[in-house]
Protein backbone atom coordinates (compact mmCIF):
# COMPACT_ATOMS: atom_id res chain seq x y z
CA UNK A 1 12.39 10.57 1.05
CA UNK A 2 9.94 12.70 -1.53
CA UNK A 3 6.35 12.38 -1.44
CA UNK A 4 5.46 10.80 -4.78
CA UNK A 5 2.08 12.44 -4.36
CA UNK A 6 2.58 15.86 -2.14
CA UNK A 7 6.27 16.46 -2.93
CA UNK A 8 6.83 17.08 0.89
CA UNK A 9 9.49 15.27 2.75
CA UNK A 10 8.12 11.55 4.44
CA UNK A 11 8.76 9.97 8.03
CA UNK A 12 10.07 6.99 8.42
CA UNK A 13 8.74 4.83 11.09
CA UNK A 14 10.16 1.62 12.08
CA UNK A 15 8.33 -1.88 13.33
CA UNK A 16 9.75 -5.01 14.01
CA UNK A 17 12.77 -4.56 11.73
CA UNK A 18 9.88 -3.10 8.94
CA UNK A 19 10.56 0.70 8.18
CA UNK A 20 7.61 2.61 6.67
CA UNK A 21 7.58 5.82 4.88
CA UNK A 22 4.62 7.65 5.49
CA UNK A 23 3.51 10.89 3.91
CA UNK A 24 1.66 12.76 7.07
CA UNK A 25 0.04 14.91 4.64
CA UNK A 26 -1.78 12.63 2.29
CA UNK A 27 -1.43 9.15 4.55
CA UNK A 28 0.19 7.35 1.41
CA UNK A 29 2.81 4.99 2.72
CA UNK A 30 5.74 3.39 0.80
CA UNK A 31 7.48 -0.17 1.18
CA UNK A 32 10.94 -0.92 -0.44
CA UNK A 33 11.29 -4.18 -1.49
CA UNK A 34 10.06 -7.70 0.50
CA UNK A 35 8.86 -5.14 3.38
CA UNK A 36 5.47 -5.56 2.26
CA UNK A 37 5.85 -9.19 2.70
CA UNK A 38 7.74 -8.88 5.91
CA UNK A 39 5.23 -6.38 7.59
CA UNK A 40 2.26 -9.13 6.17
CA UNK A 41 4.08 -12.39 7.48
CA UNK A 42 4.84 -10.67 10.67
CA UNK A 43 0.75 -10.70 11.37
CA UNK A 44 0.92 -14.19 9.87
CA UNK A 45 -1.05 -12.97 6.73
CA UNK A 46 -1.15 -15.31 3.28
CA UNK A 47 1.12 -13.05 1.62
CA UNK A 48 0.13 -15.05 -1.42
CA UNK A 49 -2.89 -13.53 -0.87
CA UNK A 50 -2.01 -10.54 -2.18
CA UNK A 51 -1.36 -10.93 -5.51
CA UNK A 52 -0.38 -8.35 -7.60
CA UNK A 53 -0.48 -7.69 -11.55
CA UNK A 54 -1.54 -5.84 -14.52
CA UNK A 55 -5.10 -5.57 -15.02
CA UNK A 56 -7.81 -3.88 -17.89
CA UNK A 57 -8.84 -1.50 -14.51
CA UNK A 58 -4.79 -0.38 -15.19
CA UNK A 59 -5.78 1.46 -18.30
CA UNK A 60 -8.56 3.23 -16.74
CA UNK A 61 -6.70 4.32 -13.71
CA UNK A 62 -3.58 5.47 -16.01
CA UNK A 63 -6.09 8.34 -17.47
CA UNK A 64 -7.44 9.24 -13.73
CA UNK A 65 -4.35 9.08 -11.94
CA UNK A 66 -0.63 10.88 -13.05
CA UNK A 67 2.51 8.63 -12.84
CA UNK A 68 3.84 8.69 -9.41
CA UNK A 69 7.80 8.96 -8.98
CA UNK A 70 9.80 6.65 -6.75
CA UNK A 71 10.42 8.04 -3.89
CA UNK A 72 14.02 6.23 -3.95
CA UNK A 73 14.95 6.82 -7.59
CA UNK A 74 12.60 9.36 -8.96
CA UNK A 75 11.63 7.10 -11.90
CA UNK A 76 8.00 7.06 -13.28
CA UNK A 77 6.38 3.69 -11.70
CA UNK A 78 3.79 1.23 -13.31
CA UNK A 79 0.65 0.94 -11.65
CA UNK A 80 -0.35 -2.69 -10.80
CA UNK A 81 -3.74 -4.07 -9.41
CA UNK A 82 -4.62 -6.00 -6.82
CA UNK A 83 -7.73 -8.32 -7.00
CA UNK A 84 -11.07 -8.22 -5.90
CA UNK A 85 -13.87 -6.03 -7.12
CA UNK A 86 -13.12 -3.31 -7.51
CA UNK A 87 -9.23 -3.75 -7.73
CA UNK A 88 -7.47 -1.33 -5.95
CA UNK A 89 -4.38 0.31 -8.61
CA UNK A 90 -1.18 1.08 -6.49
CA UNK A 91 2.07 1.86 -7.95
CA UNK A 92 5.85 -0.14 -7.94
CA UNK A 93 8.77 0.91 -8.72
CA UNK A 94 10.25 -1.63 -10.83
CA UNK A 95 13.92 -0.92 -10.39
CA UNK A 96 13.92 -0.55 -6.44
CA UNK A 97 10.96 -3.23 -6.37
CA UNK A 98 8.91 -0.95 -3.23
CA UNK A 99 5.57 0.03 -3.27
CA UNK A 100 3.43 3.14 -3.13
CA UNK A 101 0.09 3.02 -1.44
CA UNK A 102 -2.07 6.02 -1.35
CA UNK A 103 -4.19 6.80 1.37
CA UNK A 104 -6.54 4.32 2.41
CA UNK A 105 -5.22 1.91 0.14
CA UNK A 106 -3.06 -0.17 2.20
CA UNK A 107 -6.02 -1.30 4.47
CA UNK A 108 -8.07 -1.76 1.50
CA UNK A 109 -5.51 -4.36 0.25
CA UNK A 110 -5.23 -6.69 3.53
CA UNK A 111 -8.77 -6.24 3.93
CA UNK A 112 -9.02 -8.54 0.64
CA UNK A 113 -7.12 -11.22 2.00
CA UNK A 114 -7.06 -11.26 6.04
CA UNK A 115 -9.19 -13.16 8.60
CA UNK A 116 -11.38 -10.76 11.03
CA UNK A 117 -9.26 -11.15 13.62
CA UNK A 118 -5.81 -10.59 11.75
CA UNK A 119 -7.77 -7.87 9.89
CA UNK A 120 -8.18 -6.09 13.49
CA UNK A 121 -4.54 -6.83 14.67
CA UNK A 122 -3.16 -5.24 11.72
CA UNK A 123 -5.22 -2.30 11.55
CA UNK A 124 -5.42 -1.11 14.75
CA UNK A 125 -1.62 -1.28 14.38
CA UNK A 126 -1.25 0.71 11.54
CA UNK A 127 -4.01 3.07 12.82
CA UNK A 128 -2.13 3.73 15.64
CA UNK A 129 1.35 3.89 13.84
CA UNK A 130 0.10 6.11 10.91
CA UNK A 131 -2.98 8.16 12.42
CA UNK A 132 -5.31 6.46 10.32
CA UNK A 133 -9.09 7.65 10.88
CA UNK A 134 -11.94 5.37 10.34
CA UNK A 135 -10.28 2.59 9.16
CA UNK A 136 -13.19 0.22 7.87
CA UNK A 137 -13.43 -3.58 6.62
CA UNK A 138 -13.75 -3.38 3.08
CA UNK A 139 -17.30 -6.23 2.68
CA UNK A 140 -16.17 -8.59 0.10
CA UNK A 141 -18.99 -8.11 -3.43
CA UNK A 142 -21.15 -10.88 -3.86
């Protein structure tokens, strides 16, 4: 698979039946479809808790941000948000159902909605997995 950001060919790495594509240039990772969830449930995270869906922020990050192509099907993807303040924008292919995180943002996301200790488990995991540096807890805004 394509890069959706560098245009550079991805690896795939594979845990516990979950196969990630990860871009080794830029760190962005992609998940087809229900491997988000799997990956999440596997670390017995609220998937529920990570609600995703348009947003105002959408508009705004449409002007920063070009459209990203699937890395499956080349098609343009929407950009959805997911909650908290700020949101973090990530894009989905709606056909193929996966999702692209950019760097950083994938630990940003199940920062939002993990426990400490699940938080830990799952990054040190995907630190290891995807050379992540200086992966920190997002603090929730009061």
């Amino acid at each position: 698979m394509i890069c959706p950001v560098c245009n550079i060919g991805m690896v795939v790495l594979e845990f516990e039946g979950v196969e990630l594509d990860h871009c080794m240039e830029c760190n962005g990772v992609w998940f087809d479809r229900d491997e988000l969830d799997y990956l999440l449930e596997s670390f017995k995270l609220n998937v529920k808790s990570f609600e995703m869906k348009a947003s105002k922020f959408l508009e705004i990050a449409r002007k920063k941000e070009k459209a990203r192509r699937c890395p499956r099907c080349r098609g343009k993807m929407k950009k959805v948000s997911v909650e908290g303040d700020p949101p973090i924008i990530i894009d989905r292919c709606d056909v193929h159902g996966g999702y692209w995180f950019d760097g950083g943002e994938l630990t940003g996301v199940i920062s939002r909605g993990a426990a400490e200790e699940d938080w830990k488990r799952v990054t040190d995991f995907l630190g290891s997995l995807l050379s992540f540096k200086n992966i920190e807890r997002e603090e929730p805004q009061l």
